[in-house]
PDB file of N, CA and C in Angstrom:
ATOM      1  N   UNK A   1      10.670  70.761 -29.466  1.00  0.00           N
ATOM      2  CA  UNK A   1      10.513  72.002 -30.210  1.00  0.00           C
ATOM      3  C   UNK A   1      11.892  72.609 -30.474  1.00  0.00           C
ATOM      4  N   UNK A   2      11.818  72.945 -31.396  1.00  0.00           N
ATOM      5  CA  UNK A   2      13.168  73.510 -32.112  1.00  0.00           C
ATOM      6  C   UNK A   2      13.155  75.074 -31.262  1.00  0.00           C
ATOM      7  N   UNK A   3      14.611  75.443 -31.004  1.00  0.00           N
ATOM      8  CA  UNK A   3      15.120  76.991 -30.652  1.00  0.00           C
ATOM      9  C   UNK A   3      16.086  77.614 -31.711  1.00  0.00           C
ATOM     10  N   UNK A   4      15.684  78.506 -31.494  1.00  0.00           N
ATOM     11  CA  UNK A   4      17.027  79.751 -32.256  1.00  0.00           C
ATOM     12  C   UNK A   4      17.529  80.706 -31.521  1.00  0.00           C
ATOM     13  N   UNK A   5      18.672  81.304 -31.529  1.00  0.00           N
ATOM     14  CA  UNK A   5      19.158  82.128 -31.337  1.00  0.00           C
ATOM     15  C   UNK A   5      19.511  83.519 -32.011  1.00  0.00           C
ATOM     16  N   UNK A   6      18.799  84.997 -31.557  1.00  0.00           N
ATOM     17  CA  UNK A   6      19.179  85.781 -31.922  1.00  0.00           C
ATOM     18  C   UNK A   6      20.043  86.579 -32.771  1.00  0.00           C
ATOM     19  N   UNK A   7      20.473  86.742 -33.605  1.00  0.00           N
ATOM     20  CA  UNK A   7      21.984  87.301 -34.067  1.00  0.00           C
ATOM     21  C   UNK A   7      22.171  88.751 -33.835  1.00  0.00           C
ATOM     22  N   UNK A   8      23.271  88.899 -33.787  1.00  0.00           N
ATOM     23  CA  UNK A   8      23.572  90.744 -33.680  1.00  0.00           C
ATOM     24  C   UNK A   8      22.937  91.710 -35.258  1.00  0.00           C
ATOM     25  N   UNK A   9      22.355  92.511 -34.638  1.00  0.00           N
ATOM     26  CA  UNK A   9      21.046  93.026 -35.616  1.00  0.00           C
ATOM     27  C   UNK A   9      19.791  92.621 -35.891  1.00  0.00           C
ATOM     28  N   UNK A  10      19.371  91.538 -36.056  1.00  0.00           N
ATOM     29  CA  UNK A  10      18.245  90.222 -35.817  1.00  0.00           C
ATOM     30  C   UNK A  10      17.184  91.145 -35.043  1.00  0.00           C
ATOM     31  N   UNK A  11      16.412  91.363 -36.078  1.00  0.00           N
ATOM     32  CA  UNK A  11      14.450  91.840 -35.070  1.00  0.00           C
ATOM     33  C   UNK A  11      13.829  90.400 -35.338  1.00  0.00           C
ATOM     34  N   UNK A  12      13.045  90.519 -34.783  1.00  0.00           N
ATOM     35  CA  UNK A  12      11.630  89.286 -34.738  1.00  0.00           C
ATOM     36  C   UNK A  12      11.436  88.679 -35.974  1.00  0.00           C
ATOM     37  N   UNK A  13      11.168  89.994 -37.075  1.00  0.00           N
ATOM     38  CA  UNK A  13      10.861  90.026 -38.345  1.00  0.00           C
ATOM     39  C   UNK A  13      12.031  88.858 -38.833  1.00  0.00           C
ATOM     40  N   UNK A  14      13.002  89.736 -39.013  1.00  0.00           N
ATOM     41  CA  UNK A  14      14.508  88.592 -39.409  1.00  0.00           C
ATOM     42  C   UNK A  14      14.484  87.261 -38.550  1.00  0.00           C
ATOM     43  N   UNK A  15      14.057  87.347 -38.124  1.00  0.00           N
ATOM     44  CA  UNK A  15      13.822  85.774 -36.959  1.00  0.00           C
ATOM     45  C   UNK A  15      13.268  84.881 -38.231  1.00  0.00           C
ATOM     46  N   UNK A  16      12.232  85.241 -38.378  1.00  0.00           N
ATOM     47  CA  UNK A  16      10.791  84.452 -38.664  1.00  0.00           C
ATOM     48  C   UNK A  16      10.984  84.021 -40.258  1.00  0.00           C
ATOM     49  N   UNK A  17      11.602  85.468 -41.109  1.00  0.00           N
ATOM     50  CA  UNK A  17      12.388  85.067 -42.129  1.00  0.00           C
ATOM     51  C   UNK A  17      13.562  84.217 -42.375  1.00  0.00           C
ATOM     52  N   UNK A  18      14.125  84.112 -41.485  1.00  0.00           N
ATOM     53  CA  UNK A  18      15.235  82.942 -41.341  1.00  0.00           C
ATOM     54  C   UNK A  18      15.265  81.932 -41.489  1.00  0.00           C
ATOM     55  N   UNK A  19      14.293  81.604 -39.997  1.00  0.00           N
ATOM     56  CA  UNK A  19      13.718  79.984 -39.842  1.00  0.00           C
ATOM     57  C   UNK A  19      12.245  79.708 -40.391  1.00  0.00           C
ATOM     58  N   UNK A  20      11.950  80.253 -40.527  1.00  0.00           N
ATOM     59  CA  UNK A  20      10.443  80.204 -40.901  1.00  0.00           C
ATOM     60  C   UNK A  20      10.071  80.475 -42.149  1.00  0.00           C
ATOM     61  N   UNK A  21      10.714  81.014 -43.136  1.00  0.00           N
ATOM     62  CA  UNK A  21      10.414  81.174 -44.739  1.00  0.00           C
ATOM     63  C   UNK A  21      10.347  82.381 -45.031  1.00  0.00           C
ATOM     64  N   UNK A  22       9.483  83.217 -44.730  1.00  0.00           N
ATOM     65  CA  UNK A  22       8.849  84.367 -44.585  1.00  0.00           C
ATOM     66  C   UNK A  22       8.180  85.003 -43.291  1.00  0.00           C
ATOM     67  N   UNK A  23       7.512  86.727 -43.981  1.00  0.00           N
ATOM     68  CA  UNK A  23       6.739  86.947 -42.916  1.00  0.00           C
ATOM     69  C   UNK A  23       5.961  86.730 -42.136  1.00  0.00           C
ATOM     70  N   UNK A  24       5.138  85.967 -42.790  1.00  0.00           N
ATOM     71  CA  UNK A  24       3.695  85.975 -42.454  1.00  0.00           C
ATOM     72  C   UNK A  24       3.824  84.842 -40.360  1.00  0.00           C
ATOM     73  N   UNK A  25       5.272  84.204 -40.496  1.00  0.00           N
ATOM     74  CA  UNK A  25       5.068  83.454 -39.397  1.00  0.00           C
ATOM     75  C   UNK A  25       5.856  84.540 -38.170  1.00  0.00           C
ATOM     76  N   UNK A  26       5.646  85.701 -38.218  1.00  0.00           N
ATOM     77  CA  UNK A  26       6.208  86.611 -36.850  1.00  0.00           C
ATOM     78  C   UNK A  26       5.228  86.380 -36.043  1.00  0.00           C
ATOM     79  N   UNK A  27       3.873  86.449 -36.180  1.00  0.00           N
ATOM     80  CA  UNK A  27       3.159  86.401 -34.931  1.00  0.00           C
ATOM     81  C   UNK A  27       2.964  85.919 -34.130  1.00  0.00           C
ATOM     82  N   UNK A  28       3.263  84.132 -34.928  1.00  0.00           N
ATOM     83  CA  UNK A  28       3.088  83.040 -34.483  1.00  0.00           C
ATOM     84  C   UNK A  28       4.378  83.160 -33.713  1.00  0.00           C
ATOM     85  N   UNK A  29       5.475  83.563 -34.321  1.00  0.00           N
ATOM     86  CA  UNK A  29       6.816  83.166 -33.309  1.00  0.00           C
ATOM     87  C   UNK A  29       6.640  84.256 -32.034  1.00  0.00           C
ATOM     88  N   UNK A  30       6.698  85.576 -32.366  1.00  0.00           N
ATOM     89  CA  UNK A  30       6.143  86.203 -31.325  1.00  0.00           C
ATOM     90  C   UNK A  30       4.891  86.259 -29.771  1.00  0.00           C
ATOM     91  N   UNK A  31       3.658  85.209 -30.342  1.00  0.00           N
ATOM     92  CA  UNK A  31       3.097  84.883 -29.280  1.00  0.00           C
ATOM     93  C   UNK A  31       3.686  83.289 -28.712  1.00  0.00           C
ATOM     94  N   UNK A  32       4.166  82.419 -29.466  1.00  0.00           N
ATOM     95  CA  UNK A  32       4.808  81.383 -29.082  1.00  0.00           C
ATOM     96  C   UNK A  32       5.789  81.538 -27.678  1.00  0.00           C
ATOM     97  N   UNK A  33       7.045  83.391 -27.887  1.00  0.00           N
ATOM     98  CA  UNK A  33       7.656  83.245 -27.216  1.00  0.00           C
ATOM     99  C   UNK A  33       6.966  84.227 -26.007  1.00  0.00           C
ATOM    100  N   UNK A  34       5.761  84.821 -26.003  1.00  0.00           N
ATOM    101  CA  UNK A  34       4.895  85.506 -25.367  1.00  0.00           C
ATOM    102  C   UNK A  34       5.908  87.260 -25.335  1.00  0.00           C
ATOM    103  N   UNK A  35       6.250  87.458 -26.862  1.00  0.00           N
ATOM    104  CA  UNK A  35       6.581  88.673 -27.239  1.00  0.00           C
ATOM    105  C   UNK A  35       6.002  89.540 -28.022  1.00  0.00           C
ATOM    106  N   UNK A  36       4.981  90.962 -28.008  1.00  0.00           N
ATOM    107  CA  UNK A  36       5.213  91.876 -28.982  1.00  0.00           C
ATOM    108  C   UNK A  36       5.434  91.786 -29.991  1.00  0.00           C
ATOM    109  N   UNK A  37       4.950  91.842 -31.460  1.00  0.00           N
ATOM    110  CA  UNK A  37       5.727  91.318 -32.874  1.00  0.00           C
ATOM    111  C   UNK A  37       6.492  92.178 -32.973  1.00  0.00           C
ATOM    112  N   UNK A  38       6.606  93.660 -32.791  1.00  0.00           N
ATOM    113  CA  UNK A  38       7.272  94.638 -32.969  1.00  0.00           C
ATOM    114  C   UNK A  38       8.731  94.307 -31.449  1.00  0.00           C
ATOM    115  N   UNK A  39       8.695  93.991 -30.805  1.00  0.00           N
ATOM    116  CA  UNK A  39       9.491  93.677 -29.667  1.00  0.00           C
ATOM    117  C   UNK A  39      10.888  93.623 -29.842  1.00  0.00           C
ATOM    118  N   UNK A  40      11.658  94.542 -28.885  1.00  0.00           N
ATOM    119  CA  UNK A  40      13.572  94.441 -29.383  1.00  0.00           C
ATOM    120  C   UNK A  40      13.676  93.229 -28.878  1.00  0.00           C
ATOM    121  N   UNK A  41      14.579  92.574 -29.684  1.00  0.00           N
ATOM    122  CA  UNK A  41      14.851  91.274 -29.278  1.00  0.00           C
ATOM    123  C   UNK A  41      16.595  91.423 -28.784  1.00  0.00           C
ATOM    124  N   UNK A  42      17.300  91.256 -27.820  1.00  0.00           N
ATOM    125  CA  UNK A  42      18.710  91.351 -28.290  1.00  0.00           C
ATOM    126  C   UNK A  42      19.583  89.661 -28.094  1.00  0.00           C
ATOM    127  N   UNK A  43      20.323  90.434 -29.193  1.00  0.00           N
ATOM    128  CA  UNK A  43      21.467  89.702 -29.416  1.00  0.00           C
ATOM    129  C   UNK A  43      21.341  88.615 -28.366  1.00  0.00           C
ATOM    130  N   UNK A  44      21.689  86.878 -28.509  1.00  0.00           N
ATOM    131  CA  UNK A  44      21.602  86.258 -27.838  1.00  0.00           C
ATOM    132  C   UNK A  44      20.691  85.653 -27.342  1.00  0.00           C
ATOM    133  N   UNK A  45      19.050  86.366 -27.267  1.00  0.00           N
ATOM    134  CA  UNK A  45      18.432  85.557 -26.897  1.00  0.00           C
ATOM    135  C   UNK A  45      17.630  84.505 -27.624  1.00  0.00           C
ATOM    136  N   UNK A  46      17.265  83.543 -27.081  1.00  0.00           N
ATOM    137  CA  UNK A  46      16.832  82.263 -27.295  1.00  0.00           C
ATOM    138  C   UNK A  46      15.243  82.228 -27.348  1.00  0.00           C
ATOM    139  N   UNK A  47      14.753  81.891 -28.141  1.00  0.00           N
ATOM    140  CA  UNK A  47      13.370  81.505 -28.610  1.00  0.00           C
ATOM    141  C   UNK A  47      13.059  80.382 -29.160  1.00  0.00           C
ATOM    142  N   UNK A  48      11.813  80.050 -28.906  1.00  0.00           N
ATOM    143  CA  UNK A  48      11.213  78.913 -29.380  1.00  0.00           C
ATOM    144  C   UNK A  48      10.530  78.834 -30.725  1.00  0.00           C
ATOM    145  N   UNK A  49      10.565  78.081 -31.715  1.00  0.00           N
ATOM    146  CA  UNK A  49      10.210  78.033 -33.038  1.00  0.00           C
ATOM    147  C   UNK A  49       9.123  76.906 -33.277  1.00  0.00           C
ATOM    148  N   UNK A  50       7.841  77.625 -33.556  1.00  0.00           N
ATOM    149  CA  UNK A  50       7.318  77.088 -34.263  1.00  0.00           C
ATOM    150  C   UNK A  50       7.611  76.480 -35.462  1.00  0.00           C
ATOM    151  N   UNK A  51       6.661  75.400 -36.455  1.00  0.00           N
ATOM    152  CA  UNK A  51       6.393  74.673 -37.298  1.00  0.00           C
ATOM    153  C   UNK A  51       6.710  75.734 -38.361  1.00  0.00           C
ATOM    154  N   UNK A  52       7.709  75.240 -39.550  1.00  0.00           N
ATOM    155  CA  UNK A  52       8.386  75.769 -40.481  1.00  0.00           C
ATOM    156  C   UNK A  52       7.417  76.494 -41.288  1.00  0.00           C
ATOM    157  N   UNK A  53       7.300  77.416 -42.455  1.00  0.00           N
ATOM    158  CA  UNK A  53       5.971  78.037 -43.005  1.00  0.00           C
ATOM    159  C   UNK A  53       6.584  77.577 -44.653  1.00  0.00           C
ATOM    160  N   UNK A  54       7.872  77.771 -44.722  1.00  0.00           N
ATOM    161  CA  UNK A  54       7.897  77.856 -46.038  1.00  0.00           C
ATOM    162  C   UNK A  54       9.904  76.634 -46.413  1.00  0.00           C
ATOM    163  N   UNK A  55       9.478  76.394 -46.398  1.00  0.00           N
ATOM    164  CA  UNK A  55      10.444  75.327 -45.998  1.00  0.00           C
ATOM    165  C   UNK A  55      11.857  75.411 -47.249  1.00  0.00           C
ATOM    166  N   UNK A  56      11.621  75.925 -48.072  1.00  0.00           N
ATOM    167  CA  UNK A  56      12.165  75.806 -49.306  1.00  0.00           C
ATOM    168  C   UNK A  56      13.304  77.185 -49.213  1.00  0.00           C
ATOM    169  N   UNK A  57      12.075  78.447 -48.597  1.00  0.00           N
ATOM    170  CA  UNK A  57      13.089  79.744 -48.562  1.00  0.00           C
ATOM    171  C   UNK A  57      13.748  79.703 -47.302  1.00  0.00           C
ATOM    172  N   UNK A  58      13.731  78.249 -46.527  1.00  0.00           N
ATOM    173  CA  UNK A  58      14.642  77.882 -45.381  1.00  0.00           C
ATOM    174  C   UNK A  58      15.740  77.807 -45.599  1.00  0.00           C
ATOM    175  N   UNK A  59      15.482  76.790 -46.760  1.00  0.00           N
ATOM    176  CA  UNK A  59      16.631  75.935 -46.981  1.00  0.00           C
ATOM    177  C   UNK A  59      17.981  76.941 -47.648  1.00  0.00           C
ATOM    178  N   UNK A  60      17.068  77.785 -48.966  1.00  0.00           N
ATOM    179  CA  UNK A  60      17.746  78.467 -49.690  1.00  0.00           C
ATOM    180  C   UNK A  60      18.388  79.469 -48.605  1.00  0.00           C
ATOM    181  N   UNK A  61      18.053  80.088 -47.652  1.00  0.00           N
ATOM    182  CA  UNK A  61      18.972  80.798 -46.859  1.00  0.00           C
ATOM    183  C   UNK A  61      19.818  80.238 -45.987  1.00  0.00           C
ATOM    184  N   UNK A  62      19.755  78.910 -45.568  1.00  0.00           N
ATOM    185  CA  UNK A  62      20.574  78.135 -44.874  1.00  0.00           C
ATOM    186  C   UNK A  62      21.908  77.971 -45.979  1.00  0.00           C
ATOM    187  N   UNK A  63      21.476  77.369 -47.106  1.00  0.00           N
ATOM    188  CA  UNK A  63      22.726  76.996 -48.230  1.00  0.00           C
ATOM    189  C   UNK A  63      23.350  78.036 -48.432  1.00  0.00           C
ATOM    190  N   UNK A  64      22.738  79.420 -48.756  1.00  0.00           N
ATOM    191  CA  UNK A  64      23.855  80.666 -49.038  1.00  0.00           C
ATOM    192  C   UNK A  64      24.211  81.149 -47.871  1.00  0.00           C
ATOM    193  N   UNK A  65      24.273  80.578 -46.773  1.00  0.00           N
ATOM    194  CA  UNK A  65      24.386  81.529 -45.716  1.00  0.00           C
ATOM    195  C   UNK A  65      24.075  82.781 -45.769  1.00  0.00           C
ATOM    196  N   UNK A  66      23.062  83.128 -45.816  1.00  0.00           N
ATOM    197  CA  UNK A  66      22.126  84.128 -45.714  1.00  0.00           C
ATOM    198  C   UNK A  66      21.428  84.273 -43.882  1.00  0.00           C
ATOM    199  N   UNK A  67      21.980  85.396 -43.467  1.00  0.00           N
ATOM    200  CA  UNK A  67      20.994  85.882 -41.954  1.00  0.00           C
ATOM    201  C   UNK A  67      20.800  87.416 -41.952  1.00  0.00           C
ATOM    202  N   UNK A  68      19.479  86.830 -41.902  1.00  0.00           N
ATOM    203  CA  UNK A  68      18.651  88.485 -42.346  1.00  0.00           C
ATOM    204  C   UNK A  68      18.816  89.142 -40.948  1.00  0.00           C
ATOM    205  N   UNK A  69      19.039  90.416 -41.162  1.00  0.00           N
ATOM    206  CA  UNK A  69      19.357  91.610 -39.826  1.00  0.00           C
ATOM    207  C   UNK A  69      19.438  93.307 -40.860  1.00  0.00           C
ATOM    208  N   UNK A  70      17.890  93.491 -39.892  1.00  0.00           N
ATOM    209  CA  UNK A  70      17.792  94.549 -40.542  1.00  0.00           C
ATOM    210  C   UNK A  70      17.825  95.818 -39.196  1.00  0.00           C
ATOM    211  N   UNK A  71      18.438  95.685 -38.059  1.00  0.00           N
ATOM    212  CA  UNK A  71      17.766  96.020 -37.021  1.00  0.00           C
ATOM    213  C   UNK A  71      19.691  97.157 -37.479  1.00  0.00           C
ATOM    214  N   UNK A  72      19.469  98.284 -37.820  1.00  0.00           N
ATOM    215  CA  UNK A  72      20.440  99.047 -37.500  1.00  0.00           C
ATOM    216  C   UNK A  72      21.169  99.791 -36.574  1.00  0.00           C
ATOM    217  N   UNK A  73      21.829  99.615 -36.325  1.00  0.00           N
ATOM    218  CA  UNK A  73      23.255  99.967 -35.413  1.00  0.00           C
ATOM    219  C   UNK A  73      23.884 101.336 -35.356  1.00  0.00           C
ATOM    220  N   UNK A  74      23.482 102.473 -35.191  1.00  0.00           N
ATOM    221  CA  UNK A  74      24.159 103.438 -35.280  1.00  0.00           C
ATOM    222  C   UNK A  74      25.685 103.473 -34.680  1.00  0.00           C
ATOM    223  N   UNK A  75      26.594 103.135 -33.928  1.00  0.00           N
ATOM    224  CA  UNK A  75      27.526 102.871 -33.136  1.00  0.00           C
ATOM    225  C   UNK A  75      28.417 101.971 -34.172  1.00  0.00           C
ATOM    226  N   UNK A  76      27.606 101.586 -35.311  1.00  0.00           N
ATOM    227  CA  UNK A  76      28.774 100.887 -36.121  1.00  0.00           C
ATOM    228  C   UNK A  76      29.491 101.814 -37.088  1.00  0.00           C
ATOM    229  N   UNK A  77      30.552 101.957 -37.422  1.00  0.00           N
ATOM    230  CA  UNK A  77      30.958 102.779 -38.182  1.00  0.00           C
ATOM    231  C   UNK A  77      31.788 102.417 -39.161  1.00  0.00           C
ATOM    232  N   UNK A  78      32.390 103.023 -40.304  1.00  0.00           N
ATOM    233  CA  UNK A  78      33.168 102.182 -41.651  1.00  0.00           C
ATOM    234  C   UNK A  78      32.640 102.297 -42.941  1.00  0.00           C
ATOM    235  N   UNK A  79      33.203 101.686 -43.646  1.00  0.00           N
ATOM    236  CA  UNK A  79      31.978 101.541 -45.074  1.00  0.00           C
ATOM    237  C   UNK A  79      31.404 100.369 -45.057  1.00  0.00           C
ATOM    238  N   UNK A  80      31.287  99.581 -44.044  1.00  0.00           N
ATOM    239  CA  UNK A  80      30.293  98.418 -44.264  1.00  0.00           C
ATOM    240  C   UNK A  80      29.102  99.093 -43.674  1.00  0.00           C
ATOM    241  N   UNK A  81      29.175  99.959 -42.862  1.00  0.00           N
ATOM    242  CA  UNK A  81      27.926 100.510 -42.561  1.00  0.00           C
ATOM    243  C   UNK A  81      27.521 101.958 -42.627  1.00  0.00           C
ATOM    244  N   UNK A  82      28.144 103.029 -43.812  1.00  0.00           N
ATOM    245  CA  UNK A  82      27.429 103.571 -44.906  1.00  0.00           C
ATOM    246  C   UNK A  82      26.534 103.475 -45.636  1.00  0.00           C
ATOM    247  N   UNK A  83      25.567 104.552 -45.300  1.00  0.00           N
ATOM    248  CA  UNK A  83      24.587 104.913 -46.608  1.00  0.00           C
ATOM    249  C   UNK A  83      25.131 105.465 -47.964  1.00  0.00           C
ATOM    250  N   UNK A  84      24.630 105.136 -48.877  1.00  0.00           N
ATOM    251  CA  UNK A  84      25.528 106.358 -50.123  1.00  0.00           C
ATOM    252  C   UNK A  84      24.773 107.235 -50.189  1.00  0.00           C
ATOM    253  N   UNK A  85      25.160 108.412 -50.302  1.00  0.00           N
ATOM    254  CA  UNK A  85      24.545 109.949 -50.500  1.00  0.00           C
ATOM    255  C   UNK A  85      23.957 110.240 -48.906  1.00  0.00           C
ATOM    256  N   UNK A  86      24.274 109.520 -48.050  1.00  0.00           N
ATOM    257  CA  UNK A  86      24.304 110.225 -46.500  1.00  0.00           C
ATOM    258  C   UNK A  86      25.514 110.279 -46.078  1.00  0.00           C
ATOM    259  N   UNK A  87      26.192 108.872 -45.598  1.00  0.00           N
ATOM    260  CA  UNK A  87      27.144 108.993 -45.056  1.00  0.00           C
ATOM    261  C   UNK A  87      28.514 109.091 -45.935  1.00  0.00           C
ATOM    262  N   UNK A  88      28.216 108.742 -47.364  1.00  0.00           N
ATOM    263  CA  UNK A  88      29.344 107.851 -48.333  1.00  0.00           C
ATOM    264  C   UNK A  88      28.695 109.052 -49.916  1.00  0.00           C
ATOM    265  N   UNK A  89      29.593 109.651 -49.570  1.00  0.00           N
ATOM    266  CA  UNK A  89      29.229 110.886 -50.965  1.00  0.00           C
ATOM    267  C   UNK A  89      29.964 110.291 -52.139  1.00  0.00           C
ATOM    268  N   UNK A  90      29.132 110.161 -53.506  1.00  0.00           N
ATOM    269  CA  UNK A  90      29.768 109.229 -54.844  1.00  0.00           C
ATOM    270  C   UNK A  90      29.376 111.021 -55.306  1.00  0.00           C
ATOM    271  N   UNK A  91      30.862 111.264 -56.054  1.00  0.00           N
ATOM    272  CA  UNK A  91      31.007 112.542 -56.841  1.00  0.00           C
ATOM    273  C   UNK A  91      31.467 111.833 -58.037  1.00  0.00           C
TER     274      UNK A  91
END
């Protein structure tokens, strides 16, 4: 069985989209690793991966290097991690 590893920002959700194609396979990865679908995952840890769902929007995020992380960071600071019209005022 195939594993993955976590990335910094990385929820479940972004897991499953990664390796798995889409959404629809969180649950499966989530009871696979006997986690919560909603569950903090951090940075680093290691899970077990089910059977691919969509194999194609695998690939396409593997080739662009694409890693989905939607899990926000308040503690990061800069303009890579600005909102516009919260943190980043356009006059």
């Amino acid at each position: 069985m195939n594993k993955v590893v976590i990335q910094v920002g990385q929820t479940l959700l972004d897991a499953a989209i990664q390796h798995l194609g889409n959404e629809s396979g969180v649950a499966t990865l989530a009871a696979l690793n006997s986690l919560d679908m909603t569950a903090d995952v951090s940075p680093g840890t290691e899970l077990e991966l089910p059977d691919v769902v969509d194999k194609r929007a695998v690939k396409v995020l593997k080739d662009e290097g694409i890693i989905p992380a939607t899990n926000y960071d308040e503690s990061l600071e800069g303009i890579g991690s600005w909102g516009v019209e919260t943190d980043f005022i356009v006059s």
